[in-house]
C-alpha atoms as a PDB file:
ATOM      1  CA  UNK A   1      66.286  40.607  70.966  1.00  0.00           C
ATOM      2  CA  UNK A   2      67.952  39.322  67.597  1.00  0.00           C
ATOM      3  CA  UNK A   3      64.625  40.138  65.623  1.00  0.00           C
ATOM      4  CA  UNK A   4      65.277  43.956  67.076  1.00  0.00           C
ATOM      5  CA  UNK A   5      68.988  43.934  66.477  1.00  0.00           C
ATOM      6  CA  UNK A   6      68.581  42.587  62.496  1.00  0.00           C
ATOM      7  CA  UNK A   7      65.889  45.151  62.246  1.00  0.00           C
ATOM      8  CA  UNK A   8      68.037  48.114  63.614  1.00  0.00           C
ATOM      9  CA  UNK A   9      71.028  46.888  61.194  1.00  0.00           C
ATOM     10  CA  UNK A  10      68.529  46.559  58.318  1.00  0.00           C
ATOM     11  CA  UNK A  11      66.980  50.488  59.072  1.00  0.00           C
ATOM     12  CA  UNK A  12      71.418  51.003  58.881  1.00  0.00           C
ATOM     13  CA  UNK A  13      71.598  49.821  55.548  1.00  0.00           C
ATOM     14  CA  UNK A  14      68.566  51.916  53.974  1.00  0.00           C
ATOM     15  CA  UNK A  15      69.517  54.767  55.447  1.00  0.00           C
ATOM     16  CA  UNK A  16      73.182  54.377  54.014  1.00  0.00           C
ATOM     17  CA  UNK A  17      72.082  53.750  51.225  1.00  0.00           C
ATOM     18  CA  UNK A  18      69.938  56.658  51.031  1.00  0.00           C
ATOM     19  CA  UNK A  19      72.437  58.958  52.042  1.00  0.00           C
ATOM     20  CA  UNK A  20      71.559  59.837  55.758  1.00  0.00           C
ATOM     21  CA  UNK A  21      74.720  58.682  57.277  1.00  0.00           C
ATOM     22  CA  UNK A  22      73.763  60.017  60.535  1.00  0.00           C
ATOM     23  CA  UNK A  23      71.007  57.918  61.414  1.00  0.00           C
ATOM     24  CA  UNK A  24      72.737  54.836  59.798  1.00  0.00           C
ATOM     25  CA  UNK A  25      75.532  54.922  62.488  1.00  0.00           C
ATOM     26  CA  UNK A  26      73.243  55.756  65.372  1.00  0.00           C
ATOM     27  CA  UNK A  27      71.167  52.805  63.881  1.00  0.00           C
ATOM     28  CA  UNK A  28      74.057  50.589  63.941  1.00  0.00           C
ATOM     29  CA  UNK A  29      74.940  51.255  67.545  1.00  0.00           C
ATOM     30  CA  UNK A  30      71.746  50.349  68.735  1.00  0.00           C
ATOM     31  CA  UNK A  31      71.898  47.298  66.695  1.00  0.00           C
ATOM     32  CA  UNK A  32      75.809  46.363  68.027  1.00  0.00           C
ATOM     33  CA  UNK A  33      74.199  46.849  71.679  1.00  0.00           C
ATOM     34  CA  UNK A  34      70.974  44.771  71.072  1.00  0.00           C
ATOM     35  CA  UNK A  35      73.387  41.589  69.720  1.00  0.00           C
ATOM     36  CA  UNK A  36      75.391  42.112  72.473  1.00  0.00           C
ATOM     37  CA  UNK A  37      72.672  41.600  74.900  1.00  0.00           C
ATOM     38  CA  UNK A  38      71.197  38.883  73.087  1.00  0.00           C
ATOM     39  CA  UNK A  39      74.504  37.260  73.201  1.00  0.00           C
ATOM     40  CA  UNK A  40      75.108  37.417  76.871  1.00  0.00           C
ATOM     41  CA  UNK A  41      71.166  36.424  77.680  1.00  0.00           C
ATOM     42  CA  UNK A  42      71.945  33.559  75.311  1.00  0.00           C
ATOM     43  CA  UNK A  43      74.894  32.249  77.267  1.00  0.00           C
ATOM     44  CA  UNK A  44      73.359  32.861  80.641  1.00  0.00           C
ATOM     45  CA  UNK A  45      69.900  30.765  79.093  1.00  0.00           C
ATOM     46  CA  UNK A  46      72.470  27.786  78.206  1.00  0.00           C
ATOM     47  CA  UNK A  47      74.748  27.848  81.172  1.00  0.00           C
ATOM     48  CA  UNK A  48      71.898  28.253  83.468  1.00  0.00           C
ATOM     49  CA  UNK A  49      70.102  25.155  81.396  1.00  0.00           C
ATOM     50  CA  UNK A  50      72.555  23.084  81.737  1.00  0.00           C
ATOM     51  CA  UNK A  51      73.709  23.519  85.550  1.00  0.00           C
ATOM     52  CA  UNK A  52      69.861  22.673  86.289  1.00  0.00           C
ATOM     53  CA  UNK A  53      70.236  19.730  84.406  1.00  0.00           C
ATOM     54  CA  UNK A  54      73.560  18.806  85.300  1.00  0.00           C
END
């Protein structure tokens, strides 16, 4: 998931900085929403890793 979210913020900053503003911000969203799941997966991996262990 954080591979696909860099990659999706990385396609953001070409297309800025080739002018196509458009798909930069539509880019960016789907980036913000990938590293948002990530993030929450992430938490649920640890918390569920450590009430098994604990």
């Amino acid at each position: 998931m954080l591979h696909y979210a860099v990659v999706f913020f990385v396609i953001a900053l070409i297309a800025a900085l080739f002018g196509f503003g458009g798909i930069a911000a539509s880019a960016v969203g789907i980036g913000k929403i990938l590293f948002v799941v990530f993030l929450v997966l992430a938490v649920a991996s640890y918390l569920f890793g450590f009430i098994k262990r604990g």
